[in-house]
C-alpha atoms as a PDB file:
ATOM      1  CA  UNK A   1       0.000   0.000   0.000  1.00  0.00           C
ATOM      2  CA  UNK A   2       1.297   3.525  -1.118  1.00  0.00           C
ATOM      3  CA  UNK A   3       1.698   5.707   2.387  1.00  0.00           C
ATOM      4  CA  UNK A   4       0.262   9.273   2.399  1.00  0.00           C
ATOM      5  CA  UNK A   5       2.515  11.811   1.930  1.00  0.00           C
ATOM      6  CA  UNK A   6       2.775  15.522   3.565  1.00  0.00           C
ATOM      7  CA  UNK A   7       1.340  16.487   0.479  1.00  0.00           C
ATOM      8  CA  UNK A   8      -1.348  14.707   0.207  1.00  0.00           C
ATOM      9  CA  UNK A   9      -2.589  15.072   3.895  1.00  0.00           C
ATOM     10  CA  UNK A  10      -2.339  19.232   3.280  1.00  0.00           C
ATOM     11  CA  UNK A  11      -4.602  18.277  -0.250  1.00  0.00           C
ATOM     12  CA  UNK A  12      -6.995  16.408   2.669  1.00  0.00           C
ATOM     13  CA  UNK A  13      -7.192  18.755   5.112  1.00  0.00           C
ATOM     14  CA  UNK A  14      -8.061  21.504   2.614  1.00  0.00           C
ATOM     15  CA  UNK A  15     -10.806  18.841   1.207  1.00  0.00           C
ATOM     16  CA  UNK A  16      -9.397  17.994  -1.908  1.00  0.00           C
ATOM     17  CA  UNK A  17      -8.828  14.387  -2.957  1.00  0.00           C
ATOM     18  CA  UNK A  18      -5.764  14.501  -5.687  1.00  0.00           C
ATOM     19  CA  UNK A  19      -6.883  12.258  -8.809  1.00  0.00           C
ATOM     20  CA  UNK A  20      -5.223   8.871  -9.602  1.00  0.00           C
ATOM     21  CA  UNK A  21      -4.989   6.259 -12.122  1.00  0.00           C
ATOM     22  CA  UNK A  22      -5.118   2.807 -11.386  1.00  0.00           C
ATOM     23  CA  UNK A  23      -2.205   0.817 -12.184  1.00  0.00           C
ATOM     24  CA  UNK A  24      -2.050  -3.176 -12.543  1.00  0.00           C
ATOM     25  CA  UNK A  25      -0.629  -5.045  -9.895  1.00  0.00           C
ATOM     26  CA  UNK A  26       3.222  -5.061  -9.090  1.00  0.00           C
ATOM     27  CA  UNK A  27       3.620  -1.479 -10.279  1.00  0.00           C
ATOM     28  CA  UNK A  28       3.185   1.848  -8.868  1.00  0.00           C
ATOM     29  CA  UNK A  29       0.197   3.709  -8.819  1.00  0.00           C
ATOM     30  CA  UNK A  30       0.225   7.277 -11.134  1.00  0.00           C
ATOM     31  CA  UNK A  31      -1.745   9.856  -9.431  1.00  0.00           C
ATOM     32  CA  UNK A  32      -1.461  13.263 -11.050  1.00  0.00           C
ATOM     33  CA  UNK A  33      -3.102  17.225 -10.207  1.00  0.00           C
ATOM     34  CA  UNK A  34      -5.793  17.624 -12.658  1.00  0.00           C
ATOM     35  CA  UNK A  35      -7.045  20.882 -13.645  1.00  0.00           C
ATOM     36  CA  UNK A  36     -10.256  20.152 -11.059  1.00  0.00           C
ATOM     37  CA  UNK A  37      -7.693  19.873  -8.860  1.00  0.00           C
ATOM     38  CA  UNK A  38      -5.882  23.099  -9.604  1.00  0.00           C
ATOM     39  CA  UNK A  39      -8.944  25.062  -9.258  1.00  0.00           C
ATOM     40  CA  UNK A  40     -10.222  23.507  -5.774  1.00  0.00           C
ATOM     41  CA  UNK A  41      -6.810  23.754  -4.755  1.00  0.00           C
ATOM     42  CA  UNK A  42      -7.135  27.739  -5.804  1.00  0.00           C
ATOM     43  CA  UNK A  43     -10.252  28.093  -4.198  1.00  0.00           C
ATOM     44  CA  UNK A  44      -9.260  26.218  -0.967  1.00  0.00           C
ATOM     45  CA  UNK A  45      -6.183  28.839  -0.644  1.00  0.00           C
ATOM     46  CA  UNK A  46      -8.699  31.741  -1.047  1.00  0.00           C
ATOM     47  CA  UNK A  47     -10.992  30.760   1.532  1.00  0.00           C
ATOM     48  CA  UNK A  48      -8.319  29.750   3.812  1.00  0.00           C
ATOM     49  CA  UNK A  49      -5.808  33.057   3.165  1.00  0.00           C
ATOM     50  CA  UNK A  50      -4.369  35.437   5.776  1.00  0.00           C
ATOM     51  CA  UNK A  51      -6.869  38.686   5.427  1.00  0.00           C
ATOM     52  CA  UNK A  52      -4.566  40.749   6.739  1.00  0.00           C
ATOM     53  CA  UNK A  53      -1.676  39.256   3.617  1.00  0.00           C
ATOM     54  CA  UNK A  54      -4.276  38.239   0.778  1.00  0.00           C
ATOM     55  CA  UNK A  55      -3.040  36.129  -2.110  1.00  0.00           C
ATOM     56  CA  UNK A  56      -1.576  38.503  -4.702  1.00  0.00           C
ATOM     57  CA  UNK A  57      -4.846  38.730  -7.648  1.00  0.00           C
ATOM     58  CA  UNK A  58      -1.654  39.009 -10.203  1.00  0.00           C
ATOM     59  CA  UNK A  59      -0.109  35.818  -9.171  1.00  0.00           C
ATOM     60  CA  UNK A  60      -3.328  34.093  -9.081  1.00  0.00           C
ATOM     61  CA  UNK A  61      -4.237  35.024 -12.506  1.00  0.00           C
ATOM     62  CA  UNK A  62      -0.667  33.936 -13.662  1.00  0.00           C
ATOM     63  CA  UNK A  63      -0.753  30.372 -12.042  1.00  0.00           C
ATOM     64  CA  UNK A  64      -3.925  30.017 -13.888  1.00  0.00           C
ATOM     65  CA  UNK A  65      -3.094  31.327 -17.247  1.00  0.00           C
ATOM     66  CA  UNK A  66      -0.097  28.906 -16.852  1.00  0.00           C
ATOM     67  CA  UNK A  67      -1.938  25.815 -16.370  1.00  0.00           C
ATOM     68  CA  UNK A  68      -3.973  26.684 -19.025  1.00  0.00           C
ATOM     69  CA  UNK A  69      -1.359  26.899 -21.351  1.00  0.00           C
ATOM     70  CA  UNK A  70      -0.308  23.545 -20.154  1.00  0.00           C
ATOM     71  CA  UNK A  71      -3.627  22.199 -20.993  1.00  0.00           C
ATOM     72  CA  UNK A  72      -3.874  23.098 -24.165  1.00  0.00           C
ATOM     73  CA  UNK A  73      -0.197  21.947 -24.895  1.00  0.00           C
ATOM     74  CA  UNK A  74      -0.715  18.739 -23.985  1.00  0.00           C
ATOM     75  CA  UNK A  75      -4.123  18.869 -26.009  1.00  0.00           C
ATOM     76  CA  UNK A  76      -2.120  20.013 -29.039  1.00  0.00           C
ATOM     77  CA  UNK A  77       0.111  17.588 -28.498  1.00  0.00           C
ATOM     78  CA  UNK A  78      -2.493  14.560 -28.819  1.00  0.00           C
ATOM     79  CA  UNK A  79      -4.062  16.071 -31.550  1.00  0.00           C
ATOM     80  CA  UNK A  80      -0.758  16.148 -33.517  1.00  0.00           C
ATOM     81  CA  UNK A  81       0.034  12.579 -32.655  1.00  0.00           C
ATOM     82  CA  UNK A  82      -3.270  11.568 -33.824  1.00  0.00           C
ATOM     83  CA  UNK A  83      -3.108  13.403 -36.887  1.00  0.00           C
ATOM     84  CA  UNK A  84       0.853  12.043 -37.773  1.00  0.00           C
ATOM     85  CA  UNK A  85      -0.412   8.826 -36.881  1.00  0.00           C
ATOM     86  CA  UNK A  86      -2.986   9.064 -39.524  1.00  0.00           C
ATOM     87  CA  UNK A  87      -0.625  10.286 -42.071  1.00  0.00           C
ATOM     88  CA  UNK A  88       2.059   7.802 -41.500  1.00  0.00           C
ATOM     89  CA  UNK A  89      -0.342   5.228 -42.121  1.00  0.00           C
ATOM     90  CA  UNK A  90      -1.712   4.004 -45.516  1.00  0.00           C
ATOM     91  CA  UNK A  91      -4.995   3.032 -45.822  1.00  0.00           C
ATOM     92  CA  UNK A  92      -7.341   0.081 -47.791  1.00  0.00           C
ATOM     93  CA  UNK A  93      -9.158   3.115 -49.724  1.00  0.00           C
ATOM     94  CA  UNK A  94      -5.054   4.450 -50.239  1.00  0.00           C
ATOM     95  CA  UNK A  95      -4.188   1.407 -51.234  1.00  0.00           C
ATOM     96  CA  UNK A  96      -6.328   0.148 -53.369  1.00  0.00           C
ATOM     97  CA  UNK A  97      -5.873   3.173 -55.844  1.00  0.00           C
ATOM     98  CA  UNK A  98      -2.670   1.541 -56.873  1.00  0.00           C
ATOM     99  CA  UNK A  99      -4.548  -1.647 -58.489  1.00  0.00           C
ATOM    100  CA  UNK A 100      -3.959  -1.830 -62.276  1.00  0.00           C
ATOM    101  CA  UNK A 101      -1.305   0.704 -62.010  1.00  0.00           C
ATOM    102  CA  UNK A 102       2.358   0.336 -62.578  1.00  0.00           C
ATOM    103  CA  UNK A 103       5.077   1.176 -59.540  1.00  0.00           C
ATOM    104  CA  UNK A 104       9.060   1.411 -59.283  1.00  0.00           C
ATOM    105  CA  UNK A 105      10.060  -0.632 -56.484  1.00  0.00           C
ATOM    106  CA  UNK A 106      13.066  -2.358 -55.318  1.00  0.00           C
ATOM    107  CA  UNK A 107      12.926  -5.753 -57.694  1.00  0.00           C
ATOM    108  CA  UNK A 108      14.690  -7.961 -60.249  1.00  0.00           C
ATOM    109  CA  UNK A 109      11.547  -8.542 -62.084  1.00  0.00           C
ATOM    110  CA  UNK A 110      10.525  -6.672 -64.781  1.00  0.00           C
ATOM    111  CA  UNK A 111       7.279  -6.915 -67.804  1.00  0.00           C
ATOM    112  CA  UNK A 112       7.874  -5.291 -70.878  1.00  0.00           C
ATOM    113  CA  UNK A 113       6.197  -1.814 -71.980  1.00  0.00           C
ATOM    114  CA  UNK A 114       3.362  -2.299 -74.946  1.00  0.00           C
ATOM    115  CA  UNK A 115       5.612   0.031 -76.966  1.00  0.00           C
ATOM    116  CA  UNK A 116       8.511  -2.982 -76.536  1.00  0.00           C
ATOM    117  CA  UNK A 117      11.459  -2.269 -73.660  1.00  0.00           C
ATOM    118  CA  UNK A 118      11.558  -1.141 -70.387  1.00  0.00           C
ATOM    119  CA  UNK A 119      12.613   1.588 -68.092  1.00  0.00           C
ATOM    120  CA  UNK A 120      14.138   1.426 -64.484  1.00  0.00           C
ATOM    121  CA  UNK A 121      16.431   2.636 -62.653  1.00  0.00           C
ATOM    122  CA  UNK A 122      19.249   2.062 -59.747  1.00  0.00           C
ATOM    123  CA  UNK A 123      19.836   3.152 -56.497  1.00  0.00           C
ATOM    124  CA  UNK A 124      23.165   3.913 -55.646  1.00  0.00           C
ATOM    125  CA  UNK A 125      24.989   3.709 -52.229  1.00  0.00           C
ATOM    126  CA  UNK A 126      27.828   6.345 -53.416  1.00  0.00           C
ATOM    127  CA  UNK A 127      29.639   7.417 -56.174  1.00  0.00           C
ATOM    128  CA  UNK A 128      30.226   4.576 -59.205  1.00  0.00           C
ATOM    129  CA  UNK A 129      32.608   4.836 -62.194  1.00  0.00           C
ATOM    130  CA  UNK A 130      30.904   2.072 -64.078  1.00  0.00           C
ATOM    131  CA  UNK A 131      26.856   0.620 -63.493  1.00  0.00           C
ATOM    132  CA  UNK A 132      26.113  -2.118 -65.353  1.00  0.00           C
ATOM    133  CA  UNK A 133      22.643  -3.443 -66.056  1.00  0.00           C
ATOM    134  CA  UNK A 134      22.260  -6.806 -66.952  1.00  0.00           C
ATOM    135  CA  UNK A 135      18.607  -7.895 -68.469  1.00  0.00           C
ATOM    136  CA  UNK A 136      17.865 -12.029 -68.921  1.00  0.00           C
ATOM    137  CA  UNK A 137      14.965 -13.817 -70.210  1.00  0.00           C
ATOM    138  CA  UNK A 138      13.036 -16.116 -68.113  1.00  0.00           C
ATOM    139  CA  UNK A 139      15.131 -18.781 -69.108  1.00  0.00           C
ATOM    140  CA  UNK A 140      18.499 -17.085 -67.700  1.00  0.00           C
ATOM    141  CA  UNK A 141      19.466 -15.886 -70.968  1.00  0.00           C
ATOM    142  CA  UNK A 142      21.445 -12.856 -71.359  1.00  0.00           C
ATOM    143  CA  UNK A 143      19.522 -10.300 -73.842  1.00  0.00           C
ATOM    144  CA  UNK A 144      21.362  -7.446 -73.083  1.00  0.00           C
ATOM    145  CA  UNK A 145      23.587  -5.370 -70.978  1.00  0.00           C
ATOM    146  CA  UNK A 146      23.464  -1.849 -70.682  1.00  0.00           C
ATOM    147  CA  UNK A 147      26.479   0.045 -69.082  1.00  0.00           C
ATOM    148  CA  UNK A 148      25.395   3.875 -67.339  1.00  0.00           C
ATOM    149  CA  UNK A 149      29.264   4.827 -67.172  1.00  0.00           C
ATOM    150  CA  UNK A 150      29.865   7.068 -64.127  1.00  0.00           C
ATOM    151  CA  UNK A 151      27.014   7.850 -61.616  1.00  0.00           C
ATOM    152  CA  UNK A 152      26.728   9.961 -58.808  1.00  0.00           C
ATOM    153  CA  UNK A 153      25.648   8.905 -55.754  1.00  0.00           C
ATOM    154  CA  UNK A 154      21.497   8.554 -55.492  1.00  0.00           C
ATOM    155  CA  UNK A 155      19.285   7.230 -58.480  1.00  0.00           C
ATOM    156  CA  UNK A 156      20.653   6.658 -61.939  1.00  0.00           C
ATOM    157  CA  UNK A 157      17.516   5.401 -64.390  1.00  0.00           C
ATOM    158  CA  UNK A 158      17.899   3.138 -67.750  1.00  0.00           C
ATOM    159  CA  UNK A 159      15.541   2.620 -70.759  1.00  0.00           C
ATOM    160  CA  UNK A 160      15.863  -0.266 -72.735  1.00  0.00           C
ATOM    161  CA  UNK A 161      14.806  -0.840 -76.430  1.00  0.00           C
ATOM    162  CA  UNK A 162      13.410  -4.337 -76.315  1.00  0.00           C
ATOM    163  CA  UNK A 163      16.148  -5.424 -78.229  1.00  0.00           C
ATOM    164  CA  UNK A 164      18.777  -7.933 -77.668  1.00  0.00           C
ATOM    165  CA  UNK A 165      22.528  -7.625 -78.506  1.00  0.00           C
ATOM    166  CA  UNK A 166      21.986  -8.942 -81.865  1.00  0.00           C
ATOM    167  CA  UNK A 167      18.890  -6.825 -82.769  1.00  0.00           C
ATOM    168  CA  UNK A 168      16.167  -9.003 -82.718  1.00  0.00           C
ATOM    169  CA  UNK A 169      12.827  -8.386 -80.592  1.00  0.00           C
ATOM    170  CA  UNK A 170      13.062  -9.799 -76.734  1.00  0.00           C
ATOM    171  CA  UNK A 171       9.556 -10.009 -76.749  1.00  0.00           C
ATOM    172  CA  UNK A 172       7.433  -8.947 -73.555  1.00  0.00           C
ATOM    173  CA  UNK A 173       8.571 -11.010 -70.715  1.00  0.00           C
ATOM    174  CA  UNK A 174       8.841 -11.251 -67.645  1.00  0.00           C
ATOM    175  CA  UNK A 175      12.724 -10.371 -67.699  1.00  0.00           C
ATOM    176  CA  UNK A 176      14.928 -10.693 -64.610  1.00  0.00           C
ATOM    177  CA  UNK A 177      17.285  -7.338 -64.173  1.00  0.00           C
ATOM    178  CA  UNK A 178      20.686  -7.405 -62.330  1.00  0.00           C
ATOM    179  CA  UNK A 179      22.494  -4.736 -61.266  1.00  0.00           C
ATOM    180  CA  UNK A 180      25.932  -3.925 -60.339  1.00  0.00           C
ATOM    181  CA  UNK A 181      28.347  -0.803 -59.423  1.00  0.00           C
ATOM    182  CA  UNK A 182      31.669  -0.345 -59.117  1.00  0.00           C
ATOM    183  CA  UNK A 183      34.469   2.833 -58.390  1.00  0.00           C
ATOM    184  CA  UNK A 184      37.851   2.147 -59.907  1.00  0.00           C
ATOM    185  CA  UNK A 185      37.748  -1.697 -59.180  1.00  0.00           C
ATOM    186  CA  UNK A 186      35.937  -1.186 -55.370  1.00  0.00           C
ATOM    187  CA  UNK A 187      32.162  -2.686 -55.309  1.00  0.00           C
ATOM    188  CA  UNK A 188      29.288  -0.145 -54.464  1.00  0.00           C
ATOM    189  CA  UNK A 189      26.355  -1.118 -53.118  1.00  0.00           C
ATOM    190  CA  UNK A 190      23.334  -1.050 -55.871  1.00  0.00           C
ATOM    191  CA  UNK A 191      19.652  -1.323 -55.920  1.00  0.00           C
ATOM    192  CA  UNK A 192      17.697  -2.220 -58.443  1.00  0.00           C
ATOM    193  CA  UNK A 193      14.564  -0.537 -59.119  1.00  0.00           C
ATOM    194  CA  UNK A 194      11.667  -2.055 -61.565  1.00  0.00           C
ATOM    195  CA  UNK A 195       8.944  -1.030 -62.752  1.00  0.00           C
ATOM    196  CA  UNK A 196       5.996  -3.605 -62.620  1.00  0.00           C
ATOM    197  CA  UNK A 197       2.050  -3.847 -62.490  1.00  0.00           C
ATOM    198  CA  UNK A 198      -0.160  -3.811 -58.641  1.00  0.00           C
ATOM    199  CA  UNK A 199      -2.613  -6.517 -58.882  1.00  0.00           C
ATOM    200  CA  UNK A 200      -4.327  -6.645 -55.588  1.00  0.00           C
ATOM    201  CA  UNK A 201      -3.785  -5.564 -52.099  1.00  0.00           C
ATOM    202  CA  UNK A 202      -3.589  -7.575 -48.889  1.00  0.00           C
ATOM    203  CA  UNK A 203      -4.663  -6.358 -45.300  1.00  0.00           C
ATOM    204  CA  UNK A 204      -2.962  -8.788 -42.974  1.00  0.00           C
ATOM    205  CA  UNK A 205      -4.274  -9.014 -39.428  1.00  0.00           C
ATOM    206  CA  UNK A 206      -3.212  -5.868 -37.686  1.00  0.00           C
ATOM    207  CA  UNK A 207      -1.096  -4.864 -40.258  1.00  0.00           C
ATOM    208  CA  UNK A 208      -0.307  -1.823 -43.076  1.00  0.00           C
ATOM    209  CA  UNK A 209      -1.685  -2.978 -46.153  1.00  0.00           C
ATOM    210  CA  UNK A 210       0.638  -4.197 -48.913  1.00  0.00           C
ATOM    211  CA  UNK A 211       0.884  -4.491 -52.537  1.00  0.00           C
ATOM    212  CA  UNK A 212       0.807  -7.754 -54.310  1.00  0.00           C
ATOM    213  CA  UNK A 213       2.888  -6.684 -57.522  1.00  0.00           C
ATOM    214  CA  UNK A 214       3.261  -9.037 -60.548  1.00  0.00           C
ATOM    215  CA  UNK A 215       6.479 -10.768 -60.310  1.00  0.00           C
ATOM    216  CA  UNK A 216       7.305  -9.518 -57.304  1.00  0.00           C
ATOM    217  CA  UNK A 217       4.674 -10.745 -54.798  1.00  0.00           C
ATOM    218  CA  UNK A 218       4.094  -8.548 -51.273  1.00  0.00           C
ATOM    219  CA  UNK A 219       5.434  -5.284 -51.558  1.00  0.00           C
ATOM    220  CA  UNK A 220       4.841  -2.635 -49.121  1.00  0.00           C
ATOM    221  CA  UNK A 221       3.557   0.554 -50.084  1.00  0.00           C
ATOM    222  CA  UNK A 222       6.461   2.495 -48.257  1.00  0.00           C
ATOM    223  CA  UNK A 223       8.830   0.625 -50.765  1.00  0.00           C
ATOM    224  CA  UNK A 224       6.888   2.639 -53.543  1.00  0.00           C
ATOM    225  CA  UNK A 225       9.415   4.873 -55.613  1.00  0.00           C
ATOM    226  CA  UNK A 226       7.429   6.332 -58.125  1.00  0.00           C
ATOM    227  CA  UNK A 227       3.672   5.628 -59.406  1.00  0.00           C
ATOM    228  CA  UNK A 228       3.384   5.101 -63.234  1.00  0.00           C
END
């Protein structure tokens, strides 16, 4: 059991109870001045003042203007957590909007463009002198290999033709995409980004909801790069 402090028996003897939350068992109790507390706490120190050395009206009027202040911080405060909490999440109706739409997400599998080709892009760790992009048919077979040269450090995007090494039509797919990076011999980390088509979304049990993109299976929408 929590003993009474000197605090709370002055709150008591004045008549005011100071409010408290319960707290499960094997931990201590919270109890905390509310603002019905600050102003029977005010009033108690009015009726029981010194008449001949009254409580200063300036003072009075500052102590509540403060707690006030502190009220509607703390509301603020909640609201703003509530509202970033919104934001930060995605939901089914924000999801959804993606179905039948293309996205660029980290991937090595890619579906041709109706116009023949594909575009993507890589994410680079730092600086490269050489990026290579390697694009195979389902099969494994090398179609074609695309070299960016130097890169800066950041995103570096590609567009291929369609067409393999030897000129003839790759047809439309799927194609797997490697990529690599390197700076005067020294490997740099590289991401490859594809571009491919949302088919559904999934809602798992107390979950964000996530993308199921073609080729690539669950993606989550924070993975998103770009929205075609």
């Amino acid at each position: 059991m929590i003993a009474t402090s000197s605090f709370d028996t002055t709150l008591s003897n004045l008549g005011i109870k100071r409010s408290s939350t319960s707290a499960p068992v094997g931990t201590s109790a919270s109890t905390t001045l509310g603002q019905a507390d600050f102003l029977k706490l005010m009033t108690a120190q009015m009726r029981n003042q010194d008449p001949f050395d009254p409580v200063d009206n300036t003072q009075m009027v500052a102590q509540m203007a403060q707690f006030s202040s502190l009220a509607g911080i703390s509301e603020m405060s909640a609201t703003l957590k509530s509202i970033g909490d919104k934001l930060g999440n995605t939901s089914v109706a924000d999801a959804s909007s993606y179905i039948g739409r293309t996205v660029l997400t980290p991937g090595d599998t890619a579906y041709g463009r109706t116009a023949g080709g594909l575009a993507g892009a890589v994410e680079l760790a730092g600086s490269a002198s050489d990026v290579l992009v390697t694009i195979e048919s389902e099969n494994g077979q090398v179609l074609r290999q695309l070299s960016l040269g130097a890169q800066p450090k950041g995103t570096a995007t590609y567009d291929w033709d369609g067409r393999t090494a030897a000129g003839e039509d790759a047809g439309a797919g799927p194609f797997t995409v490697t990529v690599t990076a390197q700076n005067s011999g020294a490997a740099v980390a590289a991401t490859g980004l594809v571009w491919a088509p949302v088919q559904s979304v999934s809602v798992p049990p107390g979950g964000a909801p996530v993308l199921n993109v073609a080729g690539l299976g669950p993606v989550p929408v924070t993975s998103v790069r770009e929205i075609g």
